[in-house]
Protein backbone atom coordinates (compact mmCIF):
# COMPACT_ATOMS: atom_id res chain seq x y z
CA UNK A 1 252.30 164.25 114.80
CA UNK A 2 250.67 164.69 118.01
CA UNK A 3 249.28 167.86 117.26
CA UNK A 4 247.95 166.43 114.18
CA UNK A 5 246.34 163.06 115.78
CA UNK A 6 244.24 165.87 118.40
CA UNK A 7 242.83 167.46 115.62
CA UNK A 8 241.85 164.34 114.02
CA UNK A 9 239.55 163.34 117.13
CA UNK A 10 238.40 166.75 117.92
CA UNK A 11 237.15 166.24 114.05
CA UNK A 12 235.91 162.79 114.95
CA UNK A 13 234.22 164.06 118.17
CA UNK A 14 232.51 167.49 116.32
CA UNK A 15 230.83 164.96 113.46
CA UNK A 16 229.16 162.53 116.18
CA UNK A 17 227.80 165.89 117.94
CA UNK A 18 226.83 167.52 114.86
CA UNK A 19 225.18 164.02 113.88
CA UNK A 20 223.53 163.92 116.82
CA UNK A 21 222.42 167.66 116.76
CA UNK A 22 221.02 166.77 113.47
CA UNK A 23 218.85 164.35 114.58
CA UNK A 24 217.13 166.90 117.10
CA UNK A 25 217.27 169.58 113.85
CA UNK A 26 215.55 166.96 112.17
CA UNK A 27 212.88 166.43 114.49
CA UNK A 28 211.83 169.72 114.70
CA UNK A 29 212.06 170.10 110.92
CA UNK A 30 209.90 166.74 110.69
CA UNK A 31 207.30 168.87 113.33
CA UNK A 32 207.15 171.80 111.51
CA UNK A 33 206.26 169.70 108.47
CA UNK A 34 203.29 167.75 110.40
CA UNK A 35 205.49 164.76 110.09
CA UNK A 36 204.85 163.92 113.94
CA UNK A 37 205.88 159.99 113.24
CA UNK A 38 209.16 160.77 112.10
CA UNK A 39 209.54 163.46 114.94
CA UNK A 40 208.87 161.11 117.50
CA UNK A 41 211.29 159.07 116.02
CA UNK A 42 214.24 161.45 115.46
CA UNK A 43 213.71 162.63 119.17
CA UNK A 44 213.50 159.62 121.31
CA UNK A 45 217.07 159.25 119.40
CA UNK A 46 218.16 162.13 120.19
CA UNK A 47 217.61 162.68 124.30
CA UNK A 48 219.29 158.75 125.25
CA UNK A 49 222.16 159.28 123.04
CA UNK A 50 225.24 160.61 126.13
CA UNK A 51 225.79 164.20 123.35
CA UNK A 52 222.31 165.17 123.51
CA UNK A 53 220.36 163.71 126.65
CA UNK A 54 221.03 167.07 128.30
CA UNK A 55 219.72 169.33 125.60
CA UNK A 56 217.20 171.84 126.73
CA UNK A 57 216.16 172.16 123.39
CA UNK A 58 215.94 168.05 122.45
CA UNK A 59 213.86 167.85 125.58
CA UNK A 60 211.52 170.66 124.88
CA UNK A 61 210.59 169.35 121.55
CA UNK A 62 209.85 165.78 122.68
CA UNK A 63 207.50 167.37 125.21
CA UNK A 64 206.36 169.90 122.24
CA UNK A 65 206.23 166.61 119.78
CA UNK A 66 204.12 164.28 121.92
CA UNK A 67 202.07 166.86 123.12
CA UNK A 68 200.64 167.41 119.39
CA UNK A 69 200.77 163.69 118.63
CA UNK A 70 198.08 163.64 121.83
CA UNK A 71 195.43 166.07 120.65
CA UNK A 72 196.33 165.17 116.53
CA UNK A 73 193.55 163.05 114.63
CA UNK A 74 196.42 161.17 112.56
CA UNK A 75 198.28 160.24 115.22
CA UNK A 76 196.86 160.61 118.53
CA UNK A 77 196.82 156.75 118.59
CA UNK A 78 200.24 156.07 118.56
CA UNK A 79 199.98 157.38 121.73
CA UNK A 80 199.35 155.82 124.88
CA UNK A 81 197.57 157.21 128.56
CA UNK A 82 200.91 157.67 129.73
CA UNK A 83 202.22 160.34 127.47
CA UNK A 84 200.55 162.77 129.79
CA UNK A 85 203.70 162.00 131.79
CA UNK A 86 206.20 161.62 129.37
CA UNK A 87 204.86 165.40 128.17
CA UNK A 88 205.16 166.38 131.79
CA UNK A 89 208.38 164.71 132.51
CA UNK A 90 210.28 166.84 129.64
CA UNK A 91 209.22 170.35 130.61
CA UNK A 92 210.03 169.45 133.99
CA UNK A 93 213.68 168.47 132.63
CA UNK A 94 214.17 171.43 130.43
CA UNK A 95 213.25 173.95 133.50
CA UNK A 96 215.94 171.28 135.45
CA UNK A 97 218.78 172.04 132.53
CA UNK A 98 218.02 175.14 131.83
CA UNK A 99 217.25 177.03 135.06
CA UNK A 100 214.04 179.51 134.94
CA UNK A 101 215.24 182.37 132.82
CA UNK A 102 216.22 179.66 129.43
CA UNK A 103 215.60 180.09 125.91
CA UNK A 104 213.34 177.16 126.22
CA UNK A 105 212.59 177.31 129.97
CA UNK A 106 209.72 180.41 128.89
CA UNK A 107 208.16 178.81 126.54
CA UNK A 108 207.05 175.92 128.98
CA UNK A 109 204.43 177.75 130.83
CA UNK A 110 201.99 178.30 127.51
CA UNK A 111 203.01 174.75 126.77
CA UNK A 112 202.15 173.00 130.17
CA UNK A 113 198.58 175.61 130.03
CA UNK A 114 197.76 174.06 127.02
CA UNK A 115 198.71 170.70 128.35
CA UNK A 116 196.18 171.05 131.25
CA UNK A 117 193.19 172.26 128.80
CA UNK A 118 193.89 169.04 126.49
CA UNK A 119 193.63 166.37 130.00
CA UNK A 120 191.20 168.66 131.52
CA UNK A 121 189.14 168.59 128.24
CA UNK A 122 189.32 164.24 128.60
CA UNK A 123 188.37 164.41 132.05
CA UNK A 124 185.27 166.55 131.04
CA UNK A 125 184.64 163.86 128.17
CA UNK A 126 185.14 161.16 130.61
CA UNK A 127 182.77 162.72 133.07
CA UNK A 128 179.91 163.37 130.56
CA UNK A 129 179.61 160.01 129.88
CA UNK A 130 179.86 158.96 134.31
CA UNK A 131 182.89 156.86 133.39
CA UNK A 132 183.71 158.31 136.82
CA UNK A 133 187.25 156.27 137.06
CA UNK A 134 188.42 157.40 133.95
CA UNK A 135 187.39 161.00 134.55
CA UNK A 136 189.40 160.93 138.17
CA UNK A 137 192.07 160.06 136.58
CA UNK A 138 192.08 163.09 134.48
CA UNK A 139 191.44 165.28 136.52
CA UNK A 140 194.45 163.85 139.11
CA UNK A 141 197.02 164.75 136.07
CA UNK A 142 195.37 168.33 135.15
CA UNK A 143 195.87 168.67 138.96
CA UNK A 144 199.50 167.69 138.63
CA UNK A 145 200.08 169.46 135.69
CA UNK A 146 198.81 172.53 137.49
CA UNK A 147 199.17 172.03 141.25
CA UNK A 148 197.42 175.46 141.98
CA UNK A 149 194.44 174.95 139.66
CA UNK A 150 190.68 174.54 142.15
CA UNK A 151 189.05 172.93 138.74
CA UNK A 152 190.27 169.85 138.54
CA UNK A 153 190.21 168.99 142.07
CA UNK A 154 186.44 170.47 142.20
CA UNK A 155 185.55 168.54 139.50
CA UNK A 156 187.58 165.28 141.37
CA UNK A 157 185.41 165.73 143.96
CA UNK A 158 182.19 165.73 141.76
CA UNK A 159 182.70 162.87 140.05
CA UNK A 160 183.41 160.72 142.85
CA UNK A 161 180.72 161.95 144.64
CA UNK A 162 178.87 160.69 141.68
CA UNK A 163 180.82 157.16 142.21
CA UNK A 164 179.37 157.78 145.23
CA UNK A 165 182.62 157.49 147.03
CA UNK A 166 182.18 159.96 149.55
CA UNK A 167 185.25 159.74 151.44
CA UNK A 168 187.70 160.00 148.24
CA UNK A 169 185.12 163.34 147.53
CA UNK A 170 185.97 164.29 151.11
CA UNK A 171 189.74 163.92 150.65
CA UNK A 172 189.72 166.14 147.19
CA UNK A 173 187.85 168.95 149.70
CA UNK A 174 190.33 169.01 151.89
CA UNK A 175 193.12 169.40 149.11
CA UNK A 176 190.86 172.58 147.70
CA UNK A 177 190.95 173.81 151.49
CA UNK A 178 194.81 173.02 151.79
CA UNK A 179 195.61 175.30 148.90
CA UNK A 180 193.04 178.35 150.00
CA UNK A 181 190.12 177.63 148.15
CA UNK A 182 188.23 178.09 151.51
CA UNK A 183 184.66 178.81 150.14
CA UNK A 184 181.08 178.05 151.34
CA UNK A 185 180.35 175.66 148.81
CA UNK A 186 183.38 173.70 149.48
CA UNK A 187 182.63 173.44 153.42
CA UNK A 188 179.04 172.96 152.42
CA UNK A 189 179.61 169.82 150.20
CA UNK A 190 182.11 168.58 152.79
CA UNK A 191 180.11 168.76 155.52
CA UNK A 192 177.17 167.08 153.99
CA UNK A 193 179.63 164.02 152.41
CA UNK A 194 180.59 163.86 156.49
CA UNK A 195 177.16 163.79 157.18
CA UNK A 196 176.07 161.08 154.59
CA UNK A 197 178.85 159.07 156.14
CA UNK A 198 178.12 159.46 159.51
CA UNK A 199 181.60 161.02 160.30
CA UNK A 200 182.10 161.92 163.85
CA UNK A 201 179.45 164.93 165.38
CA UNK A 202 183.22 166.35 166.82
CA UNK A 203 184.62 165.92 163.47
CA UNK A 204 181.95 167.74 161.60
CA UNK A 205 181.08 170.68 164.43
CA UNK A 206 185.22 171.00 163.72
CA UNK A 207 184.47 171.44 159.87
CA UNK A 208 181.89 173.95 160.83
CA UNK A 209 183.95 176.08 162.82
CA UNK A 210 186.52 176.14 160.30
CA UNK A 211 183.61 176.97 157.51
CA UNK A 212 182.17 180.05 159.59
CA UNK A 213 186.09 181.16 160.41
CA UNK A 214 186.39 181.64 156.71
CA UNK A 215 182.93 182.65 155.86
CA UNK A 216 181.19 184.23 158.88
CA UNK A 217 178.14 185.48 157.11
CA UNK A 218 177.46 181.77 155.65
CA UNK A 219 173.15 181.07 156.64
CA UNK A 220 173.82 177.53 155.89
CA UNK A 221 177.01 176.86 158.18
CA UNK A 222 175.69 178.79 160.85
CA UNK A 223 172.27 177.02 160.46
CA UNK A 224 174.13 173.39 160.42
CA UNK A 225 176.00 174.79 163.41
CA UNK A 226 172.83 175.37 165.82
CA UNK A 227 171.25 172.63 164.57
CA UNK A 228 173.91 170.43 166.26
CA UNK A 229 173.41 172.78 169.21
CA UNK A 230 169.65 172.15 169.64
CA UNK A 231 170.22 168.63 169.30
CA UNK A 232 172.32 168.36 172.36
CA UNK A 233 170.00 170.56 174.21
CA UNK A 234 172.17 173.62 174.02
CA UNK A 235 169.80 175.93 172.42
CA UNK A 236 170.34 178.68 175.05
CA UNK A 237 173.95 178.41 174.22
CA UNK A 238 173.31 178.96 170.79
CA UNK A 239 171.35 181.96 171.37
CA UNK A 240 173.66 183.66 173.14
CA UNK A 241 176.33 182.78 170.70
CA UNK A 242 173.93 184.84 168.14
CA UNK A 243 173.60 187.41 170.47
CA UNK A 244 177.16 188.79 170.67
CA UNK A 245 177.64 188.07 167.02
CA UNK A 246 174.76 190.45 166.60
CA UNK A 247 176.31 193.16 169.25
CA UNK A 248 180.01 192.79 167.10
CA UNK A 249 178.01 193.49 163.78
CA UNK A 250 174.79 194.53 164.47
CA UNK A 251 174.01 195.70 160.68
CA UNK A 252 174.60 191.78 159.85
CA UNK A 253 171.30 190.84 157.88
CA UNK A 254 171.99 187.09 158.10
CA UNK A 255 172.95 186.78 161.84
CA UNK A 256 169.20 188.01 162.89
CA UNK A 257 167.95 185.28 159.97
CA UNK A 258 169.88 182.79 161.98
CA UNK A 259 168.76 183.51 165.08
CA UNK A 260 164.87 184.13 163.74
CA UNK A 261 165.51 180.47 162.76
CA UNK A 262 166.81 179.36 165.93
CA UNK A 263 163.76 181.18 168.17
CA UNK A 264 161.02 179.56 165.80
CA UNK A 265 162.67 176.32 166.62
CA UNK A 266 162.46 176.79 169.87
CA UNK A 267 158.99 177.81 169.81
CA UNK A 268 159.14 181.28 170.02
CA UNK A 269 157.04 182.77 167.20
CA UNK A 270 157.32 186.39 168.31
CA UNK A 271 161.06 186.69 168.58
CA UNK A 272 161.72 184.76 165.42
CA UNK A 273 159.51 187.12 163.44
CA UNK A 274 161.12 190.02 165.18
CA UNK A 275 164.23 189.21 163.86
CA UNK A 276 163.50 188.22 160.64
CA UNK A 277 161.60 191.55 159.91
CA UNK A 278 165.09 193.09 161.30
CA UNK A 279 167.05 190.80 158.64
CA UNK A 280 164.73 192.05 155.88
CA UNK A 281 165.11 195.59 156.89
CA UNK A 282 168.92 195.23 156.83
CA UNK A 283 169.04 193.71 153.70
CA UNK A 284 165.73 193.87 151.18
CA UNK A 285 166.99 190.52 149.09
CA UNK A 286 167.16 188.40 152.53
CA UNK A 287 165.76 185.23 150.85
CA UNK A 288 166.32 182.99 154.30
CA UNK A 289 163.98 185.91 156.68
CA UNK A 290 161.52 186.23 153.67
CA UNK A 291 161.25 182.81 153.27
CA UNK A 292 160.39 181.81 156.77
CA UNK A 293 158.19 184.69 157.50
CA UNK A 294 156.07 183.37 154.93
CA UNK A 295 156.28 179.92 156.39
CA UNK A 296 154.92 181.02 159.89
CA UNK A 297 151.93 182.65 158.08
CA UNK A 298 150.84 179.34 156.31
CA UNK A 299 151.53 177.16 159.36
CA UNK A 300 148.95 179.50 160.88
CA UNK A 301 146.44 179.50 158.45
CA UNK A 302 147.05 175.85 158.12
CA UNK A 303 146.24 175.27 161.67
CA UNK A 304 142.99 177.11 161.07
CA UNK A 305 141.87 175.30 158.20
CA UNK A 306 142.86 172.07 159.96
CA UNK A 307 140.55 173.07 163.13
CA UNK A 308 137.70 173.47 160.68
CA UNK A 309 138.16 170.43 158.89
CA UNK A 310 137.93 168.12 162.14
CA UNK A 311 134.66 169.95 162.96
CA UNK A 312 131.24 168.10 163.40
CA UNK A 313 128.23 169.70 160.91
CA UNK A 314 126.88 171.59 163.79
CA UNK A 315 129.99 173.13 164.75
CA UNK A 316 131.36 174.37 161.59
CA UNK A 317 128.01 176.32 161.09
CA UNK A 318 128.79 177.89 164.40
CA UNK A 319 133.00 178.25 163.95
CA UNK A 320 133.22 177.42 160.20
CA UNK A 321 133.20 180.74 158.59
CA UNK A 322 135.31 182.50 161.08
CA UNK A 323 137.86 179.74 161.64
CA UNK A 324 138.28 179.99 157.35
CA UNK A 325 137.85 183.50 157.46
CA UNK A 326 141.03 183.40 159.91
CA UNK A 327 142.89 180.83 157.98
CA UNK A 328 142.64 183.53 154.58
CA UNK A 329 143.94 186.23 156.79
CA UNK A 330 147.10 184.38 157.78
CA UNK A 331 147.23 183.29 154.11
CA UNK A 332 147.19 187.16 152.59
CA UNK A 333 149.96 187.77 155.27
CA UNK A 334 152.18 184.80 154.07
CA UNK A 335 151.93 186.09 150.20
CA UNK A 336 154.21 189.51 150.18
CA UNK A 337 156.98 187.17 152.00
CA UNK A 338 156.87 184.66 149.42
CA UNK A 339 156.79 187.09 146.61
CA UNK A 340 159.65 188.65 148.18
CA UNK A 341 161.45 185.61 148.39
CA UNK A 342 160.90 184.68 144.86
CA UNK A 343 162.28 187.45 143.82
CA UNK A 344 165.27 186.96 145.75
CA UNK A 345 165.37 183.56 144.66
CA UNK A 346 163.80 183.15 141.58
CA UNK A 347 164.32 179.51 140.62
CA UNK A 348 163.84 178.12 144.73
CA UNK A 349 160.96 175.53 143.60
CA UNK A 350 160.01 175.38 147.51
CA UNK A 351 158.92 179.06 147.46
CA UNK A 352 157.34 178.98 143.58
CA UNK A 353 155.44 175.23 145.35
CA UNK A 354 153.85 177.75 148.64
CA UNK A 355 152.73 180.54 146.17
CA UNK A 356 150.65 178.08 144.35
CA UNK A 357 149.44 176.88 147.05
CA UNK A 358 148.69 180.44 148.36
CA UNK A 359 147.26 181.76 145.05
CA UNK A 360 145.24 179.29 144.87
CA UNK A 361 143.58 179.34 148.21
CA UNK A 362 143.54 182.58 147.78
CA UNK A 363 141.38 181.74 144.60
CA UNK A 364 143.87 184.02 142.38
CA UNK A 365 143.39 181.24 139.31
CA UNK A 366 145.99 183.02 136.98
CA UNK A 367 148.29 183.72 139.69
CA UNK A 368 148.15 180.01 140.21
CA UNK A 369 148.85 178.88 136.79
CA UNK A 370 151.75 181.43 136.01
CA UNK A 371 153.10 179.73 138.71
CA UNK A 372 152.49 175.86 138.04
CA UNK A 373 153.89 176.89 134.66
CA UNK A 374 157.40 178.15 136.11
CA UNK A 375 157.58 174.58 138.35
CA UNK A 376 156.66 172.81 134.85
CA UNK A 377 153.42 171.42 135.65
């Protein structure tokens, strides 16, 4: 009798399981069919009842369920902003179950990736449309969907600089920094979101030094760098500091740009152009050397041009001629640097702006329409 009364509830015990089992069958049945509604249904059954809540396979299919009810036409609004987590939340508790080498477990990394292209994709939706808050949002759960990913946090950071919440922009920086993504651009918008909020000169020379640490042959942090330099009056220090960067890698093209830049700011013309024509030789696509060479040979013919303007009648028939005559010399000498750095650069609208203005002093008319045609004049 005994024997027979354990049989009886082991019978009782294998229906509610099979029951139960059933229900997550016939959610995935319902799924396969496209009949998401009565998946959802069967499903969020099926993981709270105490015989199923720790299936692997009950929790991978309400992930796999609300996941297509989120990107599905029919039913996408049945669906609220939080199923992003509820997705989220069952992967994570299949990997929990089933370990990292489960049935079900290996199929969650093509799930979550397709996961973080459907909340990416809102974010980007979000973002066209500068519903900045929205957009952040996104992007913070494609982040945490994929902790790795430099996307979602780069884009984070551009739409609240478009908020224009610098210091949240700041803070997503910092989290692409934390995780490696160490490059210029990343110290170059961060340093210039410190600067637009007046951050601390110790905090931002700090940023700097980090920046060149992980990108020593960066122009614009080293630039940013000496410029704090000069302002304190330290412009001999900065120099040197050039100096035996040059001696440790003297075939360093942008290290003689810099400190070209930093001699022409402190007023001398002949060393900057020295080493400007060094950074040019070193590397032939040196936009920065080519750039500034061409400067100093406009701000020279401008200064003639400006001394002939100021003269009386008399005097510019005595000085006129040669002070313009001058001023076109200096003008023919800026040209090759500007061409040069337009071809380095060819959309820089600063450089394409001088060569008009060269071309047409130089009275090269179709010169000087090609190029108010590029800047869309």
């Amino acid at each position: 009798m005994k024997k027979v009364l354990l049989t009886v509830l082991a019978a009782a015990s294998l229906q509610v399981a099979t029951a139960q089992n059933s229900a997550v069958n016939s959610a995935v049945l319902n799924h396969k069919n496209g009949l998401l509604d009565k998946a959802q249904a069967d499903i969020d059954k099926a993981i709270v009842h105490k015989k199923t809540s720790e299936s692997p396979k009950a929790w991978f299919y309400r992930g796999v369920i609300y996941q297509d009810m989120m990107s599905s036409p029919i039913y996408s609004k049945q669906v609220s902003d939080e199923t992003t987590n509820l997705v989220l939340e069952a992967f994570n508790k299949v990997k929990q179950l089933e370990g990292n080498n489960g049935e079900y477990t290996k199929q969650v990394p093509e799930r979550l990736d397709l996961l973080y292209g459907q909340v990416l994709n809102q974010a980007v939706a979000f973002h066209n449309e500068q519903k900045w808050d929205e957009a952040i949002t996104k992007y913070e759960m494609a982040s945490k969907i994929n902790p790795t990913d430099t996307t979602s946090l780069m884009y984070s950071a551009y739409a609240a600089t478009g908020k224009e919440d610098y210091k949240s922009a700041i803070k997503y920086y910092d989290q692409l920094l934390a995780i490696g993504h160490k490059t210029e651009a990343v110290y170059k918008a961060k340093i210039q979101l410190m600067q637009a909020t007046e951050a601390k000169e110790e905090d931002i020379l700090k940023a700097l030094a980090e920046g060149l640490a992980a990108n020593p042959n960066s122009v614009y942090l080293m630039q940013e760098e000496l410029k704090y330099f000069l302002a304190a009056g330290k412009g001999d220090e900065a120099t040197e500091k050039l100096e035996k960067a040059i001696a440790a890698d003297p075939n360093n093209a942008s290290l003689y740009a810099v400190l070209g830049n930093v001699q022409e700011r402190k007023k001398d013309l002949e060393g900057a152009a020295k080493n400007y024509k060094k950074a040019v030789e070193l590397d032939p696509n040196n936009f920065d050397a080519y750039y500034n060479l061409g400067v100093m040979e406009y701000n020279k013919a401008s200064e003639f041009v400006n001394k002939a303007a100021k003269l009386d009648y008399a005097a510019y028939q005595k000085q006129g001629k040669s002070l313009e005559a001058q001023a076109k010399k200096h003008f023919e000498a800026s040209l090759p640097y500007f061409e040069s750095a337009h071809k380095a650069q060819p959309d820089d609208v600063s450089t394409m702006q001088n060569l008009f203005r060269v071309y047409t002093r130089l009275n090269r008319k179709a010169d000087a329409e090609r190029m108010s045609k590029m800047l869309g004049n």
